[in-house]
Protein backbone atom coordinates (compact mmCIF):
# COMPACT_ATOMS: atom_id res chain seq x y z
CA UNK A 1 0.00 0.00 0.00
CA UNK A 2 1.84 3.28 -0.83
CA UNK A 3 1.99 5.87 2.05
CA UNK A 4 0.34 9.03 2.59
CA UNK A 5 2.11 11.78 0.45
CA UNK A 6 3.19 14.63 2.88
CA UNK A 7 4.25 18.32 2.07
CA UNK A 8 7.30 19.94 2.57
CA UNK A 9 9.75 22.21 1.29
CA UNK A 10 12.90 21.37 0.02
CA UNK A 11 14.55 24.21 2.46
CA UNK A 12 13.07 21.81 5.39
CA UNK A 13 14.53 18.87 3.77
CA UNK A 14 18.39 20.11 3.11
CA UNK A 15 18.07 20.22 7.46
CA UNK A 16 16.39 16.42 7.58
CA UNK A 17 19.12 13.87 8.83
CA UNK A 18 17.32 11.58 11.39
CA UNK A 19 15.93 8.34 9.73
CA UNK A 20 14.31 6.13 12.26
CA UNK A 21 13.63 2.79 11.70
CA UNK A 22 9.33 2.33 11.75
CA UNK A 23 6.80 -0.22 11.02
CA UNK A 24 8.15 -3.48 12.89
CA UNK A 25 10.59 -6.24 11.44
CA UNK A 26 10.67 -5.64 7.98
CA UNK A 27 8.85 -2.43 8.16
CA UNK A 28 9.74 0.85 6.16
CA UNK A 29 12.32 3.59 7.65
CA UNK A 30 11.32 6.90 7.91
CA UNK A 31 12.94 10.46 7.73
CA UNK A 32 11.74 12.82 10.56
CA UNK A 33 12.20 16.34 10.13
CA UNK A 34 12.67 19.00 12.71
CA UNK A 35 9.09 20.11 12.37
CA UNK A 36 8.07 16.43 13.47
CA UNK A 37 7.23 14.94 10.24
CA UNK A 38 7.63 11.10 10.20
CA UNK A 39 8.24 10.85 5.82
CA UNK A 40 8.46 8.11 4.14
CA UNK A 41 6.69 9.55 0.61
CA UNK A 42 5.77 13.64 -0.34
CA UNK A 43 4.17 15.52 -3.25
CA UNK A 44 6.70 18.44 -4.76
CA UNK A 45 5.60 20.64 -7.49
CA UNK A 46 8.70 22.87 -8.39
CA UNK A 47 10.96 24.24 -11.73
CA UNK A 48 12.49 21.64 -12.96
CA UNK A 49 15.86 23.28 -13.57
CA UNK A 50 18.70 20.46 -14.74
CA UNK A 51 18.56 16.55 -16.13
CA UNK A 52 20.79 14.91 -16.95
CA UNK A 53 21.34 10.94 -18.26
CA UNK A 54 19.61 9.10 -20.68
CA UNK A 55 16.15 7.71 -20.84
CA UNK A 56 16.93 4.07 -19.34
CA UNK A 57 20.25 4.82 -17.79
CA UNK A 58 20.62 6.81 -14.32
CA UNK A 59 19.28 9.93 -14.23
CA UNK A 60 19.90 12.63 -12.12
CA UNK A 61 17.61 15.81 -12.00
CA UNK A 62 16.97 18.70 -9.77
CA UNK A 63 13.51 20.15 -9.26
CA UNK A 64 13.12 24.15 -7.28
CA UNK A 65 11.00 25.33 -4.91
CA UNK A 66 11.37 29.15 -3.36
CA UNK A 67 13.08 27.77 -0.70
CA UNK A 68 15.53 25.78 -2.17
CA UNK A 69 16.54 22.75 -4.34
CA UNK A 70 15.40 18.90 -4.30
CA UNK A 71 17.95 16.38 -6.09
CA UNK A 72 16.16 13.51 -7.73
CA UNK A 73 17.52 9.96 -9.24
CA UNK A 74 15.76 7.62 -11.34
CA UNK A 75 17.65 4.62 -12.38
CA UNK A 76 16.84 1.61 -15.20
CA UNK A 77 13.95 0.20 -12.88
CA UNK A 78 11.97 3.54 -13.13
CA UNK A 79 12.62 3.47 -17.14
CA UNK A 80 9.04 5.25 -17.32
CA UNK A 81 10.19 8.00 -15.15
CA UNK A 82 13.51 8.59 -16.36
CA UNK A 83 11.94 8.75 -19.79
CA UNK A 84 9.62 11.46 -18.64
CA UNK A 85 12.55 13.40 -17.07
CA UNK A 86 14.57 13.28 -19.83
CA UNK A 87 11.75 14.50 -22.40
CA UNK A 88 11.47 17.79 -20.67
CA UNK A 89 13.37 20.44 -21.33
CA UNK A 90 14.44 22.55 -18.45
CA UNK A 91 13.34 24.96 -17.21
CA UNK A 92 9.67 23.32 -16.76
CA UNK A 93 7.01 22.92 -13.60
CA UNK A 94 6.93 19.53 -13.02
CA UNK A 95 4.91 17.68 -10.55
CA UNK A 96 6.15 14.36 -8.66
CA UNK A 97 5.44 12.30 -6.13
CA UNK A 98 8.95 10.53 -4.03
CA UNK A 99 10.34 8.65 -1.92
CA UNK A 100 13.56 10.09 0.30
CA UNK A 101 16.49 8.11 -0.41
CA UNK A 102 17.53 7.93 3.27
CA UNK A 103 21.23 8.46 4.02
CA UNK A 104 21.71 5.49 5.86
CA UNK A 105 25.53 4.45 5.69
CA UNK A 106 26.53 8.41 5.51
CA UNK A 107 23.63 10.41 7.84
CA UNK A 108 25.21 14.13 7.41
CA UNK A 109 25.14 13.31 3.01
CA UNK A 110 22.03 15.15 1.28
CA UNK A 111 18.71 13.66 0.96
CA UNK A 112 17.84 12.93 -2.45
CA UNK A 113 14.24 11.18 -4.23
CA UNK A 114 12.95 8.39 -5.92
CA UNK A 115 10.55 10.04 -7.91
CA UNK A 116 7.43 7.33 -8.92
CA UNK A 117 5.46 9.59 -10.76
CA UNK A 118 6.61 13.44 -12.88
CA UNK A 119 4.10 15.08 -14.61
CA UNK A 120 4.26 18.97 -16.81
CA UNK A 121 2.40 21.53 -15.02
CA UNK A 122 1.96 25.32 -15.11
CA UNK A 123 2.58 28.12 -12.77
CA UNK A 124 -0.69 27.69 -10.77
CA UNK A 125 0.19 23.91 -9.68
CA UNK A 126 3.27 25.29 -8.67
CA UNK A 127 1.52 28.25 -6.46
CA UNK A 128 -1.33 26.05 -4.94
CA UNK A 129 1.17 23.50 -4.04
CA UNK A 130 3.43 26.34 -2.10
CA UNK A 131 0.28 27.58 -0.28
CA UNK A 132 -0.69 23.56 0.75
CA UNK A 133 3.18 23.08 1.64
CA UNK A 134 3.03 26.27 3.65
CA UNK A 135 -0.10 25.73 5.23
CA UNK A 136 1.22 22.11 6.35
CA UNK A 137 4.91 23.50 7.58
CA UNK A 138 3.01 25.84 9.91
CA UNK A 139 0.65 23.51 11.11
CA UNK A 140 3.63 21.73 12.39
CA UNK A 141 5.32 24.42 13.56
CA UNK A 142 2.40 25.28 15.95
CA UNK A 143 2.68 22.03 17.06
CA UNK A 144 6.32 22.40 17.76
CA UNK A 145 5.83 25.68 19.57
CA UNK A 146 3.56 24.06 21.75
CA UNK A 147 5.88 21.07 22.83
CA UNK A 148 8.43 23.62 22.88
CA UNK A 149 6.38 25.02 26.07
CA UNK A 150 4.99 21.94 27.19
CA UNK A 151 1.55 22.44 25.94
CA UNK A 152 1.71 19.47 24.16
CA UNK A 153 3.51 16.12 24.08
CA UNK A 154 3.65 14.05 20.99
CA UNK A 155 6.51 11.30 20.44
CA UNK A 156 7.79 12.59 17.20
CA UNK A 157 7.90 16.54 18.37
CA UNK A 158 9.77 15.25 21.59
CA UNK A 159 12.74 13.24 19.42
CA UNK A 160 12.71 15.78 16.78
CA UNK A 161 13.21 18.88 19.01
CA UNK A 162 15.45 16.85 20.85
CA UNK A 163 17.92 15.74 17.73
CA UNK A 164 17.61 18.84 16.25
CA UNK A 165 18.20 20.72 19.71
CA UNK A 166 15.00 23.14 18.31
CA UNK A 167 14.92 26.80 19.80
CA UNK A 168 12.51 29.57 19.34
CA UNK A 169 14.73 31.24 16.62
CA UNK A 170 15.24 27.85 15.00
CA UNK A 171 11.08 28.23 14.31
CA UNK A 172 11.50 31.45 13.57
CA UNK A 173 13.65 30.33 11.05
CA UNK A 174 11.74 27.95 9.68
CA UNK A 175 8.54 30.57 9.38
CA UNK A 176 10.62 33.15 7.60
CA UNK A 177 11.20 30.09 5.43
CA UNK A 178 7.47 30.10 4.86
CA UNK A 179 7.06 33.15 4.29
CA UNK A 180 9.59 33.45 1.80
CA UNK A 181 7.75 30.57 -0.30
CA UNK A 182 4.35 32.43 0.05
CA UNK A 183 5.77 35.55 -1.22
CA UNK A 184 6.49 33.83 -4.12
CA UNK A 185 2.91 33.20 -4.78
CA UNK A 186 1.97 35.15 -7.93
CA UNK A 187 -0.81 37.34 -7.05
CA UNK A 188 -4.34 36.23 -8.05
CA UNK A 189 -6.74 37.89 -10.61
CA UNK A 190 -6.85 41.98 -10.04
CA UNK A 191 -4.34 41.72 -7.06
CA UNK A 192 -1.17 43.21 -7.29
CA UNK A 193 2.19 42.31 -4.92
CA UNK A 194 3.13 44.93 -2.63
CA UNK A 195 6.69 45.83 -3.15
CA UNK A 196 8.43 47.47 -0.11
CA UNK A 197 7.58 51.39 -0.02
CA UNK A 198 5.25 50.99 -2.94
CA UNK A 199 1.89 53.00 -2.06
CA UNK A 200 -1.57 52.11 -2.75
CA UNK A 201 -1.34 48.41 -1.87
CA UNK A 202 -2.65 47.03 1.22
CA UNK A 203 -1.73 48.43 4.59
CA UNK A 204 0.25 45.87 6.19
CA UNK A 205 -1.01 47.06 9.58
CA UNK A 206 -4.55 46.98 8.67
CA UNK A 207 -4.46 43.62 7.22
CA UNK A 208 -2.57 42.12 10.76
CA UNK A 209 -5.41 43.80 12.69
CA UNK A 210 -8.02 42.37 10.52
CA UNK A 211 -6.65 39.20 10.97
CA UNK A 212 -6.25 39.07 14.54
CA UNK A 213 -9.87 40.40 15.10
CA UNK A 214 -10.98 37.23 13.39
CA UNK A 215 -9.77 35.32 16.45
CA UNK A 216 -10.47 37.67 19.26
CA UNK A 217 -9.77 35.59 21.83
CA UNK A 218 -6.53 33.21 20.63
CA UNK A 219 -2.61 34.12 21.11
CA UNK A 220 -1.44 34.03 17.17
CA UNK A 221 2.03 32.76 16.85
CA UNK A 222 4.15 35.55 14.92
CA UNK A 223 4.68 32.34 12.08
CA UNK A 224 1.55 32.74 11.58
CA UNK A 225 0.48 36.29 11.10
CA UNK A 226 3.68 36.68 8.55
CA UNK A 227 2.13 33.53 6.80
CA UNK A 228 -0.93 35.23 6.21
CA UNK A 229 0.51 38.75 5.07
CA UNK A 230 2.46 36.71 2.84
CA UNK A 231 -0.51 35.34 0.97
CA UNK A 232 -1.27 38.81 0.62
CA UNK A 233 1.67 39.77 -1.08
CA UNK A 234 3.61 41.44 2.11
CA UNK A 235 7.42 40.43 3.05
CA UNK A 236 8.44 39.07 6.24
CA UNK A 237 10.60 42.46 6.99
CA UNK A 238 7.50 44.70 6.40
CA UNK A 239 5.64 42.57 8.04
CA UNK A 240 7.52 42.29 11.26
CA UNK A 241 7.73 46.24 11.27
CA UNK A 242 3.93 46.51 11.00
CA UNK A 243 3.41 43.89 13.88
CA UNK A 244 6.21 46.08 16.37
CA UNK A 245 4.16 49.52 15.44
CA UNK A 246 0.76 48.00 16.39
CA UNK A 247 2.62 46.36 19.80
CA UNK A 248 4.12 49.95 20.56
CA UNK A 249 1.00 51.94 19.57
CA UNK A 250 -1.25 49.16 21.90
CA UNK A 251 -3.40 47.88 19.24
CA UNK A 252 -2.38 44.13 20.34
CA UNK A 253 -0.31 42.82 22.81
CA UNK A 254 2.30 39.90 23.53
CA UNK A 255 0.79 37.24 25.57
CA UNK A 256 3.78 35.48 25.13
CA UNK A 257 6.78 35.58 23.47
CA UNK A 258 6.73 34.91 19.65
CA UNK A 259 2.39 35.35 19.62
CA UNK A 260 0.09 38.45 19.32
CA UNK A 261 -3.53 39.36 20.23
CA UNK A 262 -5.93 41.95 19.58
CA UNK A 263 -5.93 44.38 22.42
């Protein structure tokens, strides 16, 4: 039975080193990343930007997201795949579904995929895959924040933040990650992306408030609220800015560190 496909972005990836044997004698290893994600099979849509090999022969490819780059490798049992690869001319949007090749012999080498399945796509598929990947990475980074301060206790969050020694600005990290990706996102019919000083596009300020009156009474991680302004075309810098005026003007507060409310 083939697993669940999971999202992620190939910037959380390039940190994944910890494969952990799952599943029983005989069962399947998995990779666990430092968001807590047990993966053993993911969905990537991404420019396919080099390929190289012959249809039939190994093949090595690399696919980009806007956070960084996955390596792929298809060898003479994935003939139909390779052949696929090797059809498209770079630069394309492909879509695949993979396997991690898990660094089991060397754990600090690069993880690399089996792809199973590449299909052409356009630019949407590309931009609706970012905004599933991002909504995903965030998911699991509230999850994280919460075993960070004992709010919660899950097996996999406790062994990931402990191997990869996790710390509020690792997360932070890993959000400005996301909301690099998002503000890749082209902007949708009659929008237009904000660019940094630019007037007449949407008050950064006004959009955080809006947001945070839509959950009056929750603590919104700071991951989160960038997330959102990032759908909306605003960076993480501007962002951040517009978050520290409404804190020092008293518009919302800081329950804790790292979340807002409305005031």
């Amino acid at each position: 039975m083939n697993e669940r496909v999971a999202y992620l972005f190939a910037g959380e990836l390039d940190r994944s080193e910890l494969v952990e044997a799952t599943g029983g004698e005989g069962g399947l290893p998995s990779l666990l990343t430092p968001t807590g994600l047990s993966l053993r099979r993911l969905t990537v849509v991404g420019a396919l930007t080099e390929v190289e090999g012959k249809a039939g022969e190994y093949v090595h490819a690399r696919v980009a997201d806007p956070t960084g780059v996955f390596t792929l490798r298809s060898g003479r049992n994935n003939a139909a795949v390779s052949g696929t690869l090797t059809g498209i001319e770079p630069p394309a949007f492909v879509s695949l579904t993979a396997y991690p090749i898990l660094p089991a012999r060397n754990p600090a080498s690069r993880v690399a995929l089996l792809p199973e399945a590449v299909a052409l796509v356009d630019r949407a598929a590309r931009d609706t895959w970012v905004i599933a990947t991002a909504d995903a990475t965030l998911a699991r980074l509230e999850a994280m924040n919460k075993a960070l301060s004992g709010e919660e206790h899950e097996q996999a969050l406790d062994r990931a933040r402990e191997f990869y020694r996790i710390t509020p600005p690792i997360l932070s990290e890993l959000a400005d990650m996301v909301a690099t990706a998002l503000a890749s996102v082209a902007p949708g019919p009659g929008e237009e992306r904000r660019q940094e000083g630019e007037p007449g596009g949407p008050d950064p300020k006004e959009l955080v408030l809006a947001f945070l009156a839509a959950r009056p009474k929750d603590a919104v991680s700071l991951e989160t609220v960038l997330a959102e302004l990032g759908r909306r075309g605003i960076g993480a810098e501007a962002g951040t800015r517009a978050v520290n005026e409404l804190l020092a003007e008293g518009e919302c507060y800081a329950p804790k560190k790292g979340s807002v409310r409305l005031a």
